[in-house]
Protein backbone atom coordinates (compact mmCIF):
# COMPACT_ATOMS: atom_id res chain seq x y z
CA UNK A 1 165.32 114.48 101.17
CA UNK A 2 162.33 114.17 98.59
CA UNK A 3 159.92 116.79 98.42
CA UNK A 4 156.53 115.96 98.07
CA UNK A 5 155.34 118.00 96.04
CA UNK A 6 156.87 120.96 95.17
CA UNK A 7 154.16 122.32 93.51
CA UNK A 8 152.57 123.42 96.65
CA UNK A 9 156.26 125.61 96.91
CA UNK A 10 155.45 126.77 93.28
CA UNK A 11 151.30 127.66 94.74
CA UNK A 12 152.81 129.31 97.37
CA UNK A 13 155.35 131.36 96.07
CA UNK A 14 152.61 132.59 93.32
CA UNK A 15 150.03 133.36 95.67
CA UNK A 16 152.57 134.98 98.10
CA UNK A 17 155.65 136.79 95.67
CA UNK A 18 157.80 137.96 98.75
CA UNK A 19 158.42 134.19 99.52
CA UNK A 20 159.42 132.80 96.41
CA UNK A 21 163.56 133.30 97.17
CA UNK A 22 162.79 131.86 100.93
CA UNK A 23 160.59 128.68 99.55
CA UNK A 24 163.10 128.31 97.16
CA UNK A 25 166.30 128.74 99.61
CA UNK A 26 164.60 125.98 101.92
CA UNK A 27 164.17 123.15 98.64
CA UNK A 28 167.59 123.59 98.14
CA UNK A 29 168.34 123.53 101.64
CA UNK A 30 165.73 120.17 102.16
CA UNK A 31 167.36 118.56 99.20
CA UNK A 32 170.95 118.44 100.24
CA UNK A 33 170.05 116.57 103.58
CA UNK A 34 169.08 113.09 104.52
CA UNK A 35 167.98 113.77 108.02
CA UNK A 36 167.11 110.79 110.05
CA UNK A 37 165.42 112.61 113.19
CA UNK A 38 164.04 115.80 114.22
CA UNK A 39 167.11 116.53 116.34
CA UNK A 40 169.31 115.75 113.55
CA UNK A 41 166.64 118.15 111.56
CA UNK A 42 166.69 121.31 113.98
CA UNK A 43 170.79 121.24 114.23
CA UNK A 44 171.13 122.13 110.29
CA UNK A 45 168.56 123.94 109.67
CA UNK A 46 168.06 127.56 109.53
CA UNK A 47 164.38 127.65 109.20
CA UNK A 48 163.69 127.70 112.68
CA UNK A 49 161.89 124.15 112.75
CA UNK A 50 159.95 123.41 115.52
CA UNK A 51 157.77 119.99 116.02
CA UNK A 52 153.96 120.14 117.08
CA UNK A 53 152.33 116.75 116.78
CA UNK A 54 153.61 114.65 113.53
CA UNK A 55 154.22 117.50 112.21
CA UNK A 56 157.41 119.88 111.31
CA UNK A 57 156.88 123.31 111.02
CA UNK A 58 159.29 125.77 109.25
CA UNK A 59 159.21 129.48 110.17
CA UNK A 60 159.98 130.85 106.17
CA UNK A 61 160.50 134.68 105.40
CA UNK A 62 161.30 135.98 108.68
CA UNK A 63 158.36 134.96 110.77
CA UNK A 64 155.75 136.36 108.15
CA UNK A 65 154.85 132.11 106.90
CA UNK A 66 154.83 129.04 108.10
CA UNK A 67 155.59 126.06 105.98
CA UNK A 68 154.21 122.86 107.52
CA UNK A 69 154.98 119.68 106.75
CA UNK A 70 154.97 115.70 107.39
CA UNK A 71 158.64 114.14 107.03
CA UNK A 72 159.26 110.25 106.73
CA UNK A 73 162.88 110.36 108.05
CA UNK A 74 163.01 106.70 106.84
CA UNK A 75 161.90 106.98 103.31
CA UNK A 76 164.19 110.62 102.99
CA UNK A 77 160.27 112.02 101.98
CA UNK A 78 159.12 115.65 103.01
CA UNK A 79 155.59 116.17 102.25
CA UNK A 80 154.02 119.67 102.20
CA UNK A 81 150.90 119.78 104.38
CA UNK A 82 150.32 123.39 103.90
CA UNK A 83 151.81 127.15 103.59
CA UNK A 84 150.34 129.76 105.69
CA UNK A 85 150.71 132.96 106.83
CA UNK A 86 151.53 133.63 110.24
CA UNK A 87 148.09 134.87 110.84
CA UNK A 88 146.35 131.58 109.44
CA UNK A 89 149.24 129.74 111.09
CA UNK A 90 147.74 131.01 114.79
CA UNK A 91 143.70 130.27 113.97
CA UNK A 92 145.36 127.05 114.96
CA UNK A 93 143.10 125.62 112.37
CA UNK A 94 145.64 122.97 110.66
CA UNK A 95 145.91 121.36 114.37
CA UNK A 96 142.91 119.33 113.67
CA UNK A 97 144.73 116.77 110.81
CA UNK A 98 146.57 113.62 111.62
């Protein structure tokens, strides 16, 4: 898989230190596959990847973030959406985007 755009992981990772070796883990992790479905998805992965709408959500650093993102199984493309901590993760706010 592509990411699009790891600079969000790099954003992240600066504004939040303690998930820099998790954000990083999951690229490598992301890279190595070529996932053509969600089920496919949620059998090798060991973020804890769960599906709400058309988007994938990654539980990253043991529950503390959420990485959220849009994946184009087709293409091999993951974009970022967002990184948030659990706490802005449950204001539920991120719901509202298509």
């Amino acid at each position: 898989m592509r990411i699009i755009t790891k600079k969000r992981l790099k954003e992240a990772w600066q504004k939040y230190p303690d998930a820099e070796s998790f954000l990083q883990a999951w690229a490598k992790l992301v890279e190595a596959q070529g996932w053509n479905s969600f089920n496919e998805l949620k059998n090798t992965s060991i973020f804890a990847p769960d599906q709400v709408k058309n988007f994938v959500l990654f539980d990253i650093g043991g529950n503390k973030y959420r990485l959220i993102t849009d994946i184009d199984y087709e293409d091999k493309i993951i974009f970022i959406r967002d990184f948030l901590t659990h706490i802005e993760y449950d204001k539920g706010k991120w719901k509202n985007d298509d």
